[in-house]
PDB file of N, CA and C in Angstrom:
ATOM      1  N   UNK A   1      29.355 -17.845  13.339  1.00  0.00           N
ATOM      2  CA  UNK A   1      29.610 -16.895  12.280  1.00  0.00           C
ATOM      3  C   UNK A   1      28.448 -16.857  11.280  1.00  0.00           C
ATOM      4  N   UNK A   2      27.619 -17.795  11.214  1.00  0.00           N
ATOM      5  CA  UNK A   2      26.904 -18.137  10.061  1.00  0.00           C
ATOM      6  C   UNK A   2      25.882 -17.435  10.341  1.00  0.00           C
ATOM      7  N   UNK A   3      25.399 -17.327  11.763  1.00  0.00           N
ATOM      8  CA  UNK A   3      24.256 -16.824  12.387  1.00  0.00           C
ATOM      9  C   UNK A   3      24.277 -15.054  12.425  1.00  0.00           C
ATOM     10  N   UNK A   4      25.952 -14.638  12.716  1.00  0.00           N
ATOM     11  CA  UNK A   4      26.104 -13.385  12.548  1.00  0.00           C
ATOM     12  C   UNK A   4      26.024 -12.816  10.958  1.00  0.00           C
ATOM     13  N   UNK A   5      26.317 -13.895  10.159  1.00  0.00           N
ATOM     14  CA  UNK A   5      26.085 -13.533   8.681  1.00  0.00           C
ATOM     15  C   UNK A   5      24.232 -13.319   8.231  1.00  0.00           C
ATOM     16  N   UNK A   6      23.463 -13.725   8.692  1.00  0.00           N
ATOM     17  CA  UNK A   6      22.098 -14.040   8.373  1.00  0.00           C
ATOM     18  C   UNK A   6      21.517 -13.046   9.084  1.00  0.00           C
ATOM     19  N   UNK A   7      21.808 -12.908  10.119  1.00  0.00           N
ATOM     20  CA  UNK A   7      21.286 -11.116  10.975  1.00  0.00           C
ATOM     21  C   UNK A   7      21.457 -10.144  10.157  1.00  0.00           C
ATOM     22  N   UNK A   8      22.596 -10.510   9.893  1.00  0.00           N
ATOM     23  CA  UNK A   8      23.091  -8.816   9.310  1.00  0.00           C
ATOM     24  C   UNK A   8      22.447  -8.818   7.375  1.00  0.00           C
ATOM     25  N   UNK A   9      22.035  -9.950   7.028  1.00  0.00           N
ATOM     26  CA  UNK A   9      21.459 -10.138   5.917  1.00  0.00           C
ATOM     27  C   UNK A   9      20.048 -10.028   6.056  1.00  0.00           C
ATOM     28  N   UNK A  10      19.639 -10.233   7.247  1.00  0.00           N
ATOM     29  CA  UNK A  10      17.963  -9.628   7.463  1.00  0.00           C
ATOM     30  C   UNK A  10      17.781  -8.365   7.576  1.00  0.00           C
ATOM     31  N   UNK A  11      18.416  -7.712   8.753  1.00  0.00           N
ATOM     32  CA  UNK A  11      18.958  -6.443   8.553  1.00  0.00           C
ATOM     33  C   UNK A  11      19.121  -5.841   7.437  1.00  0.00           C
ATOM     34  N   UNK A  12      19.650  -5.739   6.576  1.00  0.00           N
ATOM     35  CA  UNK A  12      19.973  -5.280   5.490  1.00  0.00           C
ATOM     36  C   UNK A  12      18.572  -5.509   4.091  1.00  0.00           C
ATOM     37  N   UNK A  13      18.056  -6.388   4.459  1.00  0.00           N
ATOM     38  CA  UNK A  13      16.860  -6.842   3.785  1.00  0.00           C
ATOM     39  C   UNK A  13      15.694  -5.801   4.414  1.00  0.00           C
ATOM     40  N   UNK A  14      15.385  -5.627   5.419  1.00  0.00           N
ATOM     41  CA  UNK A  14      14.494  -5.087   6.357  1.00  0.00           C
ATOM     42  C   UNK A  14      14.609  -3.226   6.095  1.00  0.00           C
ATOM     43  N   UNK A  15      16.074  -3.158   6.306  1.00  0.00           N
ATOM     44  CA  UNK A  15      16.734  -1.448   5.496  1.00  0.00           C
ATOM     45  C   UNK A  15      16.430  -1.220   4.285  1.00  0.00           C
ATOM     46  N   UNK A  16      16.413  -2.261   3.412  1.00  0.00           N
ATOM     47  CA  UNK A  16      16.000  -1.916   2.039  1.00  0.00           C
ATOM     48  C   UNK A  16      14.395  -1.934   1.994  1.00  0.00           C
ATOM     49  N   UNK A  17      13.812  -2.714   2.297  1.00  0.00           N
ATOM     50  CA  UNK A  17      12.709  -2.578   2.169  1.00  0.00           C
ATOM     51  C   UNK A  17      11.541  -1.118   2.638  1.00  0.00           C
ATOM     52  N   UNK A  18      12.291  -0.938   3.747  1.00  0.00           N
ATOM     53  CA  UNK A  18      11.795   0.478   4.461  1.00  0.00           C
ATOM     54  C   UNK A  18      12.194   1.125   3.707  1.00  0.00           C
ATOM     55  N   UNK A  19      13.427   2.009   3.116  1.00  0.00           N
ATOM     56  CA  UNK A  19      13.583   2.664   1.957  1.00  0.00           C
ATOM     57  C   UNK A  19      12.902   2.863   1.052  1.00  0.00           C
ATOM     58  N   UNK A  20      12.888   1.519   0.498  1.00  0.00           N
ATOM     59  CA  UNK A  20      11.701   1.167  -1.236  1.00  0.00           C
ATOM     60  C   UNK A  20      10.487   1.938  -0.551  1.00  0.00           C
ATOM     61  N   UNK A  21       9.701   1.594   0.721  1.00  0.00           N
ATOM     62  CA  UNK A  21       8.627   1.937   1.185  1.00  0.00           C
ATOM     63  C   UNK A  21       8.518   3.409   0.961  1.00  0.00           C
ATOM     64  N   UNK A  22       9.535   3.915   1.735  1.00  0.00           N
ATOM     65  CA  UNK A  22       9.897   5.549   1.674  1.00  0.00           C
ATOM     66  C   UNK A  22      10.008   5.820   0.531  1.00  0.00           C
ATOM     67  N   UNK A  23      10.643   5.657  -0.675  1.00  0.00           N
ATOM     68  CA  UNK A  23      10.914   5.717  -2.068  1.00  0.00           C
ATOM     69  C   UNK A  23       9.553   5.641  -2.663  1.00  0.00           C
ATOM     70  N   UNK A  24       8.663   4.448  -2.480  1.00  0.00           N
ATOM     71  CA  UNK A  24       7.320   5.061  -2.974  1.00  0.00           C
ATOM     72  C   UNK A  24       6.492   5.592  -3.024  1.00  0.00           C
ATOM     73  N   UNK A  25       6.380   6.120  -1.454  1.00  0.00           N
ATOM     74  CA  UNK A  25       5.532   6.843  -0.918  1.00  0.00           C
ATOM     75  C   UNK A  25       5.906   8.220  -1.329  1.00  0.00           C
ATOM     76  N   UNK A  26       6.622   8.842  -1.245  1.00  0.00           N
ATOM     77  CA  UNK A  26       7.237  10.021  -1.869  1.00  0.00           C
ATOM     78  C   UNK A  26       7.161  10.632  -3.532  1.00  0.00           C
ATOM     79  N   UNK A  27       6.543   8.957  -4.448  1.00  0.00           N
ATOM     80  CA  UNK A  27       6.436   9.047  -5.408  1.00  0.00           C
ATOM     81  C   UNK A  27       4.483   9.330  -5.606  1.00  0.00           C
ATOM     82  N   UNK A  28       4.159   8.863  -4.458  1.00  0.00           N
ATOM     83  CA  UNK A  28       2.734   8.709  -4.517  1.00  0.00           C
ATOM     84  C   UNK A  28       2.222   7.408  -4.838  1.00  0.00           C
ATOM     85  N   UNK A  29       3.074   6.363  -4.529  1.00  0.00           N
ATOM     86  CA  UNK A  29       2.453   5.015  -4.975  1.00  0.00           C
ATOM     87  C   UNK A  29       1.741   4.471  -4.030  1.00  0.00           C
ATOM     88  N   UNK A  30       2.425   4.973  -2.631  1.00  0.00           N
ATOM     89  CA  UNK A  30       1.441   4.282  -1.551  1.00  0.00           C
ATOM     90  C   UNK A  30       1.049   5.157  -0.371  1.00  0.00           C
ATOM     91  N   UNK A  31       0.609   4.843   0.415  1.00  0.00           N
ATOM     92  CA  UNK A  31       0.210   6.322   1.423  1.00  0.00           C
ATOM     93  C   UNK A  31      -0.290   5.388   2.871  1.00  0.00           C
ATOM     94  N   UNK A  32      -0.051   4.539   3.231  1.00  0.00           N
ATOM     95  CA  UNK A  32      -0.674   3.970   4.244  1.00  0.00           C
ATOM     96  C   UNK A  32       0.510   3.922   5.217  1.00  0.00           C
ATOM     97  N   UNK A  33       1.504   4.652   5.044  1.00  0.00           N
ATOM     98  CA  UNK A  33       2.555   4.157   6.095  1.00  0.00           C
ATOM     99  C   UNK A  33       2.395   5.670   7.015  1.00  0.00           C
ATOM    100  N   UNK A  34       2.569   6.631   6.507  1.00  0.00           N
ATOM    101  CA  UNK A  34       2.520   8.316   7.727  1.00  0.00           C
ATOM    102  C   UNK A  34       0.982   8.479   8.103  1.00  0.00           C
ATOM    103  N   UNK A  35       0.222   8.507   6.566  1.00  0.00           N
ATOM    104  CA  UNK A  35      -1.611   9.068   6.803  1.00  0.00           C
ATOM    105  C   UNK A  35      -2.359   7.767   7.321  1.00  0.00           C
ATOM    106  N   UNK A  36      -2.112   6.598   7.425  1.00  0.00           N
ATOM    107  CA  UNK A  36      -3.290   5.728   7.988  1.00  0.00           C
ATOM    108  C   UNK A  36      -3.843   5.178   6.880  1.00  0.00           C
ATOM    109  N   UNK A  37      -4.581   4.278   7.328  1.00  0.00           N
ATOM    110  CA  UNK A  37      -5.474   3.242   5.723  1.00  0.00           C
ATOM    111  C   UNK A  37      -6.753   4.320   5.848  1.00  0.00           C
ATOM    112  N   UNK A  38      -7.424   4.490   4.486  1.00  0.00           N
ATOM    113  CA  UNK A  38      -8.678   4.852   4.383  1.00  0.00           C
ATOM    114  C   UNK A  38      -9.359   4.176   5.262  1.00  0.00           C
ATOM    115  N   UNK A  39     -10.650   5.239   5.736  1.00  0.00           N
ATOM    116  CA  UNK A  39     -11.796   4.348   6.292  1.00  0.00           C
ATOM    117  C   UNK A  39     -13.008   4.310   5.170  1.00  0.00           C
ATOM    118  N   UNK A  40     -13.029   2.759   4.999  1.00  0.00           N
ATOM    119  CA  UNK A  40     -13.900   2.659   3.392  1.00  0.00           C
ATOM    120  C   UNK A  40     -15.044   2.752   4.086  1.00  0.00           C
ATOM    121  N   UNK A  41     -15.729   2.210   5.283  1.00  0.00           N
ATOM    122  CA  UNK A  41     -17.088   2.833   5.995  1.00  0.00           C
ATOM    123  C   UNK A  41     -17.458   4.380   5.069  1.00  0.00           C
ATOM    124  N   UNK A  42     -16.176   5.463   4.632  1.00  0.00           N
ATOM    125  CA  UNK A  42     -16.551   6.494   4.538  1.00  0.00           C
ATOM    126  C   UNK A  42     -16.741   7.118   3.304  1.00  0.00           C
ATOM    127  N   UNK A  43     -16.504   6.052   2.578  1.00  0.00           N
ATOM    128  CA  UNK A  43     -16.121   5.738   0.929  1.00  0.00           C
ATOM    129  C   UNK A  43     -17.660   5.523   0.463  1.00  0.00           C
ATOM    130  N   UNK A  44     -17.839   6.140  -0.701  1.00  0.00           N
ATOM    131  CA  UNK A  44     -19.178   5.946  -1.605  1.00  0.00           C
ATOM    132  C   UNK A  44     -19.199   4.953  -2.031  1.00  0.00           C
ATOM    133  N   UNK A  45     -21.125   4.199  -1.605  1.00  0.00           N
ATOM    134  CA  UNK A  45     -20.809   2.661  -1.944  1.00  0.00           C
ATOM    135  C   UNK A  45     -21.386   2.255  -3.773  1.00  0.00           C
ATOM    136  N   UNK A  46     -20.626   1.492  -4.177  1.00  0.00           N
ATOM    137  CA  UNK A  46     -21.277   1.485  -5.538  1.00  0.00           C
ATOM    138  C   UNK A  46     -21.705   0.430  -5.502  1.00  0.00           C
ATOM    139  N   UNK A  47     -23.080  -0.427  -5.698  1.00  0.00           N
ATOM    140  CA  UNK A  47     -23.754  -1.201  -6.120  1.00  0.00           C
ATOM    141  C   UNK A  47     -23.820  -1.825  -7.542  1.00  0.00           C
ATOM    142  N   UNK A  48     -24.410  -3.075  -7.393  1.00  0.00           N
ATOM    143  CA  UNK A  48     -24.143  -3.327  -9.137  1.00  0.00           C
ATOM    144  C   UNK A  48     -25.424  -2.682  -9.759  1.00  0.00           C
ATOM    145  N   UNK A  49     -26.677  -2.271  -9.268  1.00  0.00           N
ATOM    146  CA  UNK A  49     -27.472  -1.667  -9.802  1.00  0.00           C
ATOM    147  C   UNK A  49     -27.174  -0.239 -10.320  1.00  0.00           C
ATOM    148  N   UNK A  50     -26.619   0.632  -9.565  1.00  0.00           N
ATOM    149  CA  UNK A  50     -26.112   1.535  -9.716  1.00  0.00           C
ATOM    150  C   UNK A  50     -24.923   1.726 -11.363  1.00  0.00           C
ATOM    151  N   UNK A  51     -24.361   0.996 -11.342  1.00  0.00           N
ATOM    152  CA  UNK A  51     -23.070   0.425 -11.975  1.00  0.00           C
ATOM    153  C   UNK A  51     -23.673   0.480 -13.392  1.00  0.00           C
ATOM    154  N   UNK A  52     -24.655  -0.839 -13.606  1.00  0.00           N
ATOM    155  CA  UNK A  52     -25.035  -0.918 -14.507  1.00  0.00           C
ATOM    156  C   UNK A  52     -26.078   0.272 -15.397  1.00  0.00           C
ATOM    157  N   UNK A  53     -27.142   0.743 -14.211  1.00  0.00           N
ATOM    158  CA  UNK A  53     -27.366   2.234 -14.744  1.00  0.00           C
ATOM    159  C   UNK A  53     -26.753   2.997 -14.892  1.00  0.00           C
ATOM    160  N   UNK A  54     -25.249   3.456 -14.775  1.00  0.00           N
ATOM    161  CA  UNK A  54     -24.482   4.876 -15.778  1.00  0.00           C
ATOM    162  C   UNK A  54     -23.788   3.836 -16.613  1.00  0.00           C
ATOM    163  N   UNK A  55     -23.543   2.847 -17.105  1.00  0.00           N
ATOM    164  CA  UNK A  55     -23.561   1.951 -18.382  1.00  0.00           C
ATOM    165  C   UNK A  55     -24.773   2.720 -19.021  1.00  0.00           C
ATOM    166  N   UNK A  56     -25.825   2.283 -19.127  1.00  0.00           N
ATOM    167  CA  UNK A  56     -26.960   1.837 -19.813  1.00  0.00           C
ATOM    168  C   UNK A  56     -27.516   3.610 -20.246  1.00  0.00           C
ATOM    169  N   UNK A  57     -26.624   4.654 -19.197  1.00  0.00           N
ATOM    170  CA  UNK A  57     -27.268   5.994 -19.871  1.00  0.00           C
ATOM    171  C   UNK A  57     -26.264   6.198 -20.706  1.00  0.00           C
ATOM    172  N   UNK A  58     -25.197   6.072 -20.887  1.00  0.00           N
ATOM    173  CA  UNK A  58     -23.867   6.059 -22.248  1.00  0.00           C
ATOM    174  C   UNK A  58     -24.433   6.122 -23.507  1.00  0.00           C
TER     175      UNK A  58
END
């Protein structure tokens, strides 16, 4: 019985969590679950040289 109690409590843990997932994504908090992770290869790279020169033109 104890074992059928703990399934059905993972279960139920596992349902909520997919929800919350769905629940945020819908809010725009996360996006990696339907569209895929970014490919940062494709992402602009910022350097600390860079960084510190648009500081220093302020």
């Amino acid at each position: 019985m104890q074992i059928v109690i703990a399934l059905a409590f993972a279960a139920v843990v596992l349902f909520g969590a997919d929800r919350l997932m769905l629940w945020l994504e819908s809010r725009g908090h996360v996006r990696w679950r339907r569209k895929g992770r970014r490919d940062l290869s494709l992402e602009p790279r910022a350097t600390l040289d860079s960084l510190l020169a648009e500081s220093s033109r302020r």
